[in-house]
PDB file of N, CA and C in Angstrom:
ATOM      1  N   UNK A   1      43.493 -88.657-111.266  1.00  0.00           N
ATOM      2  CA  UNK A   1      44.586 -88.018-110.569  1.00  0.00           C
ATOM      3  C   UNK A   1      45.590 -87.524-111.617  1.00  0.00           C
ATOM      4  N   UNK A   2      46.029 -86.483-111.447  1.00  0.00           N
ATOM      5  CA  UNK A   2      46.758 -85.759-112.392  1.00  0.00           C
ATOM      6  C   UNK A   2      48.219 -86.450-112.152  1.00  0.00           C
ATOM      7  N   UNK A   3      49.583 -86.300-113.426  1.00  0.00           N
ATOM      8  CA  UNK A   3      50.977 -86.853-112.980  1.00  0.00           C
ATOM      9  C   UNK A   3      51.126 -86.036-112.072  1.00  0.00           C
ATOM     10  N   UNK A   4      51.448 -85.086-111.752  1.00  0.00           N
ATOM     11  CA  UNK A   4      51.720 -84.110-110.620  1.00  0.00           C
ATOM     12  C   UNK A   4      51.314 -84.331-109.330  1.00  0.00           C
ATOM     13  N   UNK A   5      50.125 -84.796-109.291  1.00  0.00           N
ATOM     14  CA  UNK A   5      49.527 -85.219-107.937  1.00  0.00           C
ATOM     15  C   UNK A   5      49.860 -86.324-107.905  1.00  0.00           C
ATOM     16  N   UNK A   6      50.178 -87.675-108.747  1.00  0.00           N
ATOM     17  CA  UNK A   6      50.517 -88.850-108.523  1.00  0.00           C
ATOM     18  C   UNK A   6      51.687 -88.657-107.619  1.00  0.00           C
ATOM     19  N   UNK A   7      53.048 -88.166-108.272  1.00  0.00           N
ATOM     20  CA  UNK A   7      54.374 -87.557-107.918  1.00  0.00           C
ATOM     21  C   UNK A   7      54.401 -87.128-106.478  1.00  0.00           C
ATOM     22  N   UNK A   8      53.629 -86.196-106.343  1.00  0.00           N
ATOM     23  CA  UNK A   8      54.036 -85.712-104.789  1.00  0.00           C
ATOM     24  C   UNK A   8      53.434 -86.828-103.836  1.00  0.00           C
ATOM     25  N   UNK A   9      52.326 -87.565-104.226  1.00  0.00           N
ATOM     26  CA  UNK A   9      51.485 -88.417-103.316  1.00  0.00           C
ATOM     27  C   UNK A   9      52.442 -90.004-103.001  1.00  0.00           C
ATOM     28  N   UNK A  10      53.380 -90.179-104.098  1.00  0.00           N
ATOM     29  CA  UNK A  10      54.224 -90.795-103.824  1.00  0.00           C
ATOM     30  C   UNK A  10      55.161 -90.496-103.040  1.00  0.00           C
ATOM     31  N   UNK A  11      55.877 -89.236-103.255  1.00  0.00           N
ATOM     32  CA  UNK A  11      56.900 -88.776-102.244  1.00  0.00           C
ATOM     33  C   UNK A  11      56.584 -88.741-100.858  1.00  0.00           C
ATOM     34  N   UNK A  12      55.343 -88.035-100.790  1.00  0.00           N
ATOM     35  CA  UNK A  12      54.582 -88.216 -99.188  1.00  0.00           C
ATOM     36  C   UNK A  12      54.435 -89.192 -98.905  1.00  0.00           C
ATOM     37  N   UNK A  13      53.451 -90.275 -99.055  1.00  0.00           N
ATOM     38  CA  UNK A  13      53.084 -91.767 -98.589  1.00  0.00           C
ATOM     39  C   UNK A  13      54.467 -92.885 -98.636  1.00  0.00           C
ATOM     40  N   UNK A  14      54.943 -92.515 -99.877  1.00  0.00           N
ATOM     41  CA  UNK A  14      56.675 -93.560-100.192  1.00  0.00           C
ATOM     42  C   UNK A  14      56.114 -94.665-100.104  1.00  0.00           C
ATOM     43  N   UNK A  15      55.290 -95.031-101.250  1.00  0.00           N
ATOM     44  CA  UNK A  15      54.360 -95.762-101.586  1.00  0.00           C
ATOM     45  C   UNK A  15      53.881 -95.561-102.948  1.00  0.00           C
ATOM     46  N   UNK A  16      54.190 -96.708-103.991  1.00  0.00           N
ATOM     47  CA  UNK A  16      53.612 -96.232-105.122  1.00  0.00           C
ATOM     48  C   UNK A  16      52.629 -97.992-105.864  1.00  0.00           C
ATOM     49  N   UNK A  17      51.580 -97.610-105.907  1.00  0.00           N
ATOM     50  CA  UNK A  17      50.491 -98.266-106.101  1.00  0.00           C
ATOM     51  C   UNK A  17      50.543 -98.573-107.624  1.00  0.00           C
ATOM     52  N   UNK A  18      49.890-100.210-107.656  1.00  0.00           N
ATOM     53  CA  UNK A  18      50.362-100.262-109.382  1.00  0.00           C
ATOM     54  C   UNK A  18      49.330 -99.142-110.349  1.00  0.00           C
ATOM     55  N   UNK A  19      48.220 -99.033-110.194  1.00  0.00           N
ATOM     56  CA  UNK A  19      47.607 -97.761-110.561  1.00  0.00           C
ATOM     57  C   UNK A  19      48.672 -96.139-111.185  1.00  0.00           C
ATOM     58  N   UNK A  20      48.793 -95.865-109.612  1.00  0.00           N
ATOM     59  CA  UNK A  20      50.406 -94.736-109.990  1.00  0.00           C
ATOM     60  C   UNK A  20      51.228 -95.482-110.631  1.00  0.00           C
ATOM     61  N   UNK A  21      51.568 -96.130-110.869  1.00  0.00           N
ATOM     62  CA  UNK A  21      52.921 -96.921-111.621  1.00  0.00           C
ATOM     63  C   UNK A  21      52.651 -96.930-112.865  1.00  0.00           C
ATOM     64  N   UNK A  22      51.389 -97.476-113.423  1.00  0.00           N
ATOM     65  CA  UNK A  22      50.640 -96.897-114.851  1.00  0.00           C
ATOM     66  C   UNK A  22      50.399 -95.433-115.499  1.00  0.00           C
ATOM     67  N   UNK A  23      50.086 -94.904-114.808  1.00  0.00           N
ATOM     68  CA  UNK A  23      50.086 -93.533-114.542  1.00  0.00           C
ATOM     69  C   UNK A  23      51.388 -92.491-115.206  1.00  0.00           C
ATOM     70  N   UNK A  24      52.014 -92.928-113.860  1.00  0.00           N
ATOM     71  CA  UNK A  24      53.368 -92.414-114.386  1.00  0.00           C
ATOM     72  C   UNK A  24      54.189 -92.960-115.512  1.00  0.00           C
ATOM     73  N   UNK A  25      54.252 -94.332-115.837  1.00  0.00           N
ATOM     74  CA  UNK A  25      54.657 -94.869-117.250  1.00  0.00           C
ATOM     75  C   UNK A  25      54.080 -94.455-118.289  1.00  0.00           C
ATOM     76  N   UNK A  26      52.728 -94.004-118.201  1.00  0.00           N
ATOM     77  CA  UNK A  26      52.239 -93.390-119.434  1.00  0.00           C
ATOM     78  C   UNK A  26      52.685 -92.035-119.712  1.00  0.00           C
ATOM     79  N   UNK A  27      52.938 -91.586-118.286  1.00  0.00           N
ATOM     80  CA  UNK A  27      52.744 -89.809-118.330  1.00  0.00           C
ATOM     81  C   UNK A  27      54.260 -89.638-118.869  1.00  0.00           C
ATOM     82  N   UNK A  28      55.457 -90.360-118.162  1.00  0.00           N
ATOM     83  CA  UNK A  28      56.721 -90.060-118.852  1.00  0.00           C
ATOM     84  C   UNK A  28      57.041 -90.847-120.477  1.00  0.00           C
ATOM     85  N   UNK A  29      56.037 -91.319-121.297  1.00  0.00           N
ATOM     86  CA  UNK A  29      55.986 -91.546-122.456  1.00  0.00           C
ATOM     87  C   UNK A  29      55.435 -90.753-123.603  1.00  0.00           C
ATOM     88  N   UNK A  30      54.124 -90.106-123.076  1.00  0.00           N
ATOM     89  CA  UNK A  30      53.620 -89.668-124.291  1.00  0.00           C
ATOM     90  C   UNK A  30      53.372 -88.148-124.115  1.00  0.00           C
ATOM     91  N   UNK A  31      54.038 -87.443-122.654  1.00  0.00           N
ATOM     92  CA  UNK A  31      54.253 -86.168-123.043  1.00  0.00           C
ATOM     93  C   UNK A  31      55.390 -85.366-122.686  1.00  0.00           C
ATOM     94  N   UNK A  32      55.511 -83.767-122.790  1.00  0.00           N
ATOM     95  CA  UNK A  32      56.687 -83.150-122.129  1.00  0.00           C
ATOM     96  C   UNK A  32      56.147 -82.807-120.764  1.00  0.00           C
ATOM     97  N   UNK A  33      57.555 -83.389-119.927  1.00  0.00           N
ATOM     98  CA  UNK A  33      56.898 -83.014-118.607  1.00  0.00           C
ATOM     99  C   UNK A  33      57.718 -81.050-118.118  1.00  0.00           C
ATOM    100  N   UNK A  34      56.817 -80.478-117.501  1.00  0.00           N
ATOM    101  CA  UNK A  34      57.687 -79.235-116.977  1.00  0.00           C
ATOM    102  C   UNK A  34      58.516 -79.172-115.886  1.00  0.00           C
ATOM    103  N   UNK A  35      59.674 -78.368-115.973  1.00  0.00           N
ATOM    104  CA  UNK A  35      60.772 -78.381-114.923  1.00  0.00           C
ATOM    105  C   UNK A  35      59.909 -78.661-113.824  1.00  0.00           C
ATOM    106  N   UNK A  36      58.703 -78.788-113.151  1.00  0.00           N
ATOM    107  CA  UNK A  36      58.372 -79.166-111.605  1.00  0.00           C
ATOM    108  C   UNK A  36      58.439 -80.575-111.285  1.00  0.00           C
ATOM    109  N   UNK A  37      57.477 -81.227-112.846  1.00  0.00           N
ATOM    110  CA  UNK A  37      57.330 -82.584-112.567  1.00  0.00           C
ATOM    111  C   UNK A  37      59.050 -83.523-113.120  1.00  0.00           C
ATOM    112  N   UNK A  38      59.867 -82.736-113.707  1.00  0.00           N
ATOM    113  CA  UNK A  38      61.047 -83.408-113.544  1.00  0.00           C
ATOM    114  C   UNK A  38      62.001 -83.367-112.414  1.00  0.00           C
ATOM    115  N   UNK A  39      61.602 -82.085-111.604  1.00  0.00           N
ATOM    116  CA  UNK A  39      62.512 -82.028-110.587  1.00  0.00           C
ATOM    117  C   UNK A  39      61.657 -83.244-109.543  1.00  0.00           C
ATOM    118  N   UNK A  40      60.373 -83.641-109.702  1.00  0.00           N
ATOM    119  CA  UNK A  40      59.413 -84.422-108.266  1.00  0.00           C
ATOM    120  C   UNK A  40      60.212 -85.784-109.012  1.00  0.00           C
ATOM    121  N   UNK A  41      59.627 -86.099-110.341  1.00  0.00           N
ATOM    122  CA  UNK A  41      60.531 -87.374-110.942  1.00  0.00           C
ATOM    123  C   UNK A  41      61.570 -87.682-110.461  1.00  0.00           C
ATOM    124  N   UNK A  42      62.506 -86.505-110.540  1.00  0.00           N
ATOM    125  CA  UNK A  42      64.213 -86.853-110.066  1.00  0.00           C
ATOM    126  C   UNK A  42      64.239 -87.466-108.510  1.00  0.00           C
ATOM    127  N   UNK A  43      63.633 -86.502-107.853  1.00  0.00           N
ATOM    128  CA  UNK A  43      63.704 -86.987-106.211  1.00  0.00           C
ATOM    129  C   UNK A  43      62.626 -88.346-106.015  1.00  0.00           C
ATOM    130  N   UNK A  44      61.720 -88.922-106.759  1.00  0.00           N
ATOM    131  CA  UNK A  44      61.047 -90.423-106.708  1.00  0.00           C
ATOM    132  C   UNK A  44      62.076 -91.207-107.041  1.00  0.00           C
ATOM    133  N   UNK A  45      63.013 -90.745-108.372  1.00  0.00           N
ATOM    134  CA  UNK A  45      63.520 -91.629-108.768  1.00  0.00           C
ATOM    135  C   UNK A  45      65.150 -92.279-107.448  1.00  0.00           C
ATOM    136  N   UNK A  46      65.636 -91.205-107.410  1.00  0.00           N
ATOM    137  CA  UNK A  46      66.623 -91.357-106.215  1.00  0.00           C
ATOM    138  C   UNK A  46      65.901 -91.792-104.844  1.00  0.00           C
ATOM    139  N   UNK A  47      64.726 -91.556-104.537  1.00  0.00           N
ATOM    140  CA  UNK A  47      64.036 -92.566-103.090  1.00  0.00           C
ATOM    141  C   UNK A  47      64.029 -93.560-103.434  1.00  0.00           C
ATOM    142  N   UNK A  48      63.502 -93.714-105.010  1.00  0.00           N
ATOM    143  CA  UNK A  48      63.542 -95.720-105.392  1.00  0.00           C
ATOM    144  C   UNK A  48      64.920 -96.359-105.428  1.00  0.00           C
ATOM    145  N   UNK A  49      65.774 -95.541-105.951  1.00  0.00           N
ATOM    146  CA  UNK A  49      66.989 -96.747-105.932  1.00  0.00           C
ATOM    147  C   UNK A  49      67.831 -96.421-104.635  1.00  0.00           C
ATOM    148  N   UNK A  50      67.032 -95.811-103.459  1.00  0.00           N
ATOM    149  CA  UNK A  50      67.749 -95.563-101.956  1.00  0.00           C
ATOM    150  C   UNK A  50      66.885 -96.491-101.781  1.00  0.00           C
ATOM    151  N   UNK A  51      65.580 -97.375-101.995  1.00  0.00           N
ATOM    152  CA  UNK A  51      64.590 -98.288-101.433  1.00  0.00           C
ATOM    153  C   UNK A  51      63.856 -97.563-100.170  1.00  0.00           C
ATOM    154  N   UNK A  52      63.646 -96.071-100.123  1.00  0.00           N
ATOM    155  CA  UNK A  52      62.727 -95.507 -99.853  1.00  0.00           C
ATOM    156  C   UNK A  52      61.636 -95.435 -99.793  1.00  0.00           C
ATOM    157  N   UNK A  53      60.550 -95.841-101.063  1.00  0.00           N
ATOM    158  CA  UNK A  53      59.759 -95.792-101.650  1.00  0.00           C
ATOM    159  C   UNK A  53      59.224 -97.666-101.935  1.00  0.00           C
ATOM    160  N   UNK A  54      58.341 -97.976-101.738  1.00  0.00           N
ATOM    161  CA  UNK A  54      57.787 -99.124-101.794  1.00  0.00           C
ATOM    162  C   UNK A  54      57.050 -99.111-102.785  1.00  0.00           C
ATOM    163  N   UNK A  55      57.152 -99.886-104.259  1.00  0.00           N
ATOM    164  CA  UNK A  55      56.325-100.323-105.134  1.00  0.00           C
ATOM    165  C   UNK A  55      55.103-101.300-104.792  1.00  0.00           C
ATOM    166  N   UNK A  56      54.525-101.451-104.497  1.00  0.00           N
ATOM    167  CA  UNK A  56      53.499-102.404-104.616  1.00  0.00           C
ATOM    168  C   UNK A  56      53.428-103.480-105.826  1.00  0.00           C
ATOM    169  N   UNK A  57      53.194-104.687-105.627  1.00  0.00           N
ATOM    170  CA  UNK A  57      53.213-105.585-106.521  1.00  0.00           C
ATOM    171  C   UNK A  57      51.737-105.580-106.604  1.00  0.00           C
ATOM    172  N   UNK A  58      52.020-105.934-108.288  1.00  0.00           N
ATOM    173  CA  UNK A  58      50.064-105.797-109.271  1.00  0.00           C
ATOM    174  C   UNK A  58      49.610-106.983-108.152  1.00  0.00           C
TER     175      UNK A  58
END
């Protein structure tokens, strides 16, 4: 699954699986992301600290 598809599949479901959670920790470490996947980042990141979005525990 691509970061991009992780991103929106989170925003839709509001649900993020420890899988996606790896995913995305890698993807915002070791590359540049483009204005799309920072604007999907920004709005995951504001559903998580509204508690929108449900992490799943490993």
């Amino acid at each position: 699954m691509s970061f991009q598809t992780v991103l929106e599949t989170a925003l839709f479901q509001r649900v993020i699986t420890p899988e996606m959670k790896a995913l995305i920790e890698m993807s915002v470490d070791k590359r540049d992301l483009n204005e799309q996947e920072i604007n999907c980042l920004a709005l995951l990141t504001s559903q998580l600290e509204a508690g929108e979005i449900l992490v799943m525990p490993v």
